[in-house]
Protein backbone atom coordinates (compact mmCIF):
# COMPACT_ATOMS: atom_id res chain seq x y z
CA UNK A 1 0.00 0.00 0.00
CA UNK A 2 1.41 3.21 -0.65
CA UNK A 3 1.57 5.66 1.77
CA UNK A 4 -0.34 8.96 2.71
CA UNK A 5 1.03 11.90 0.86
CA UNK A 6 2.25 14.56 3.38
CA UNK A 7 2.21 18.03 2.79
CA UNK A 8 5.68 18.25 1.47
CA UNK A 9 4.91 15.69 -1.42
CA UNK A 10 1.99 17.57 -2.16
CA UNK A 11 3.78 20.83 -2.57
CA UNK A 12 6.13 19.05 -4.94
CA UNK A 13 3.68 17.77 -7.14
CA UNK A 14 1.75 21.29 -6.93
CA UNK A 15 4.65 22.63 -8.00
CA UNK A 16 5.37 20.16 -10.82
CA UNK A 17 2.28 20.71 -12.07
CA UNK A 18 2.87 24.79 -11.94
CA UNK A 19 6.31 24.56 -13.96
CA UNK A 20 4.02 22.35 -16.63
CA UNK A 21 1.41 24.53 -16.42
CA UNK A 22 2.98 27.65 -15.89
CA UNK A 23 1.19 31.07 -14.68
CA UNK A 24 -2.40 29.66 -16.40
CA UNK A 25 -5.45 27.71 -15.37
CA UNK A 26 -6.14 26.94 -18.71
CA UNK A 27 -3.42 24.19 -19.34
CA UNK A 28 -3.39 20.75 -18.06
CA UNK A 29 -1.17 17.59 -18.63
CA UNK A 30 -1.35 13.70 -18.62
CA UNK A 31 -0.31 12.35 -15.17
CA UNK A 32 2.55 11.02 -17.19
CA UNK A 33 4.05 14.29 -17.72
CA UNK A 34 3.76 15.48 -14.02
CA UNK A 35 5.08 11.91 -13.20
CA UNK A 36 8.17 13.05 -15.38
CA UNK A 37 9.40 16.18 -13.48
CA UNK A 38 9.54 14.11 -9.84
CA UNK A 39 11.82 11.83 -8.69
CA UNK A 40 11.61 8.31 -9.03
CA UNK A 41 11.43 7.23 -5.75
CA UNK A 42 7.79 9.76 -5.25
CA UNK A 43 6.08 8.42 -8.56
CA UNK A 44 4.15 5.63 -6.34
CA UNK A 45 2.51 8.73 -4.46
CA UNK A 46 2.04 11.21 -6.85
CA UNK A 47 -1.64 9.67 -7.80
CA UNK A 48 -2.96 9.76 -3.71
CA UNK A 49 -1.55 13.25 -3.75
CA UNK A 50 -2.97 14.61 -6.84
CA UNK A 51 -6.20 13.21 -5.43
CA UNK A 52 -6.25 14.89 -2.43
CA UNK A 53 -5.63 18.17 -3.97
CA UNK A 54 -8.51 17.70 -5.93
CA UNK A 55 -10.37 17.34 -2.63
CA UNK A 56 -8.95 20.73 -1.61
CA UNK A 57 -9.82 22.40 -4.64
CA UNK A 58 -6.12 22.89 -5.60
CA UNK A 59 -6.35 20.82 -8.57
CA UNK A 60 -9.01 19.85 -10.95
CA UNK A 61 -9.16 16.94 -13.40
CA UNK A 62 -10.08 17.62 -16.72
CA UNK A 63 -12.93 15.73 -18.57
CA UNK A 64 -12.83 12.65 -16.57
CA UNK A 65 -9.14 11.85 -18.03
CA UNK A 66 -6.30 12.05 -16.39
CA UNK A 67 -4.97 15.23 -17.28
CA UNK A 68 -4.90 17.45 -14.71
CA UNK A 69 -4.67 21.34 -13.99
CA UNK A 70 -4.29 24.37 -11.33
CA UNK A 71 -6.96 26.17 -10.17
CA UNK A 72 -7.27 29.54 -8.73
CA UNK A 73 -6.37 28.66 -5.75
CA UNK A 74 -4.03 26.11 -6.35
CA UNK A 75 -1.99 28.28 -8.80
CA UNK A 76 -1.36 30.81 -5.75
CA UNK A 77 -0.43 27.89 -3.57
CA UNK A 78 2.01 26.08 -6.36
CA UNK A 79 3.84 29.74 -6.99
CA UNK A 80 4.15 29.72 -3.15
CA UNK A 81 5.40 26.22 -2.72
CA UNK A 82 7.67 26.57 -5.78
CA UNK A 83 9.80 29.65 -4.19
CA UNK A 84 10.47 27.43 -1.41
CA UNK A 85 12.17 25.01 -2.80
């Protein structure tokens, strides 16, 4: 079972998704792709995480696919979690 993401892995993939995405709401990308700009080793929890931003309303999924974009919201937390690292 993978684990629960914490809130670190959460701002990683939030700001994965941001660098994709850049400073629009507009854009979104195959899991694949966000997959592509984490490490190996935090693939496994990238799916749990991207779920529970969509509970948040950081993230929203597009068409019932698995592409996947920022929100309001979420685009003001990604540009905030990105300067931190």
């Amino acid at each position: 079972m993978t684990p629960k993401p914490s809130k670190r892995h959460m701002e990683r993939v939030l700001c994965a998704l941001y660098r994709l995405t850049g400073e629009t709401t507009h854009a979104h990308y195959p899991l694949e792709a966000i997959m592509r700009k984490l490490p190996p080793a935090m693939r496994g929890i990238v799916k749990r995480a991207l779920k529970q931003l969509e509970a948040e309303g950081l993230v929203y999924r597009k068409g019932g696919t698995k592409s996947y974009g920022l929100t309001r919201e979420g685009l003001e937390r990604a540009r905030e979690a990105c300067l931190e690292e």
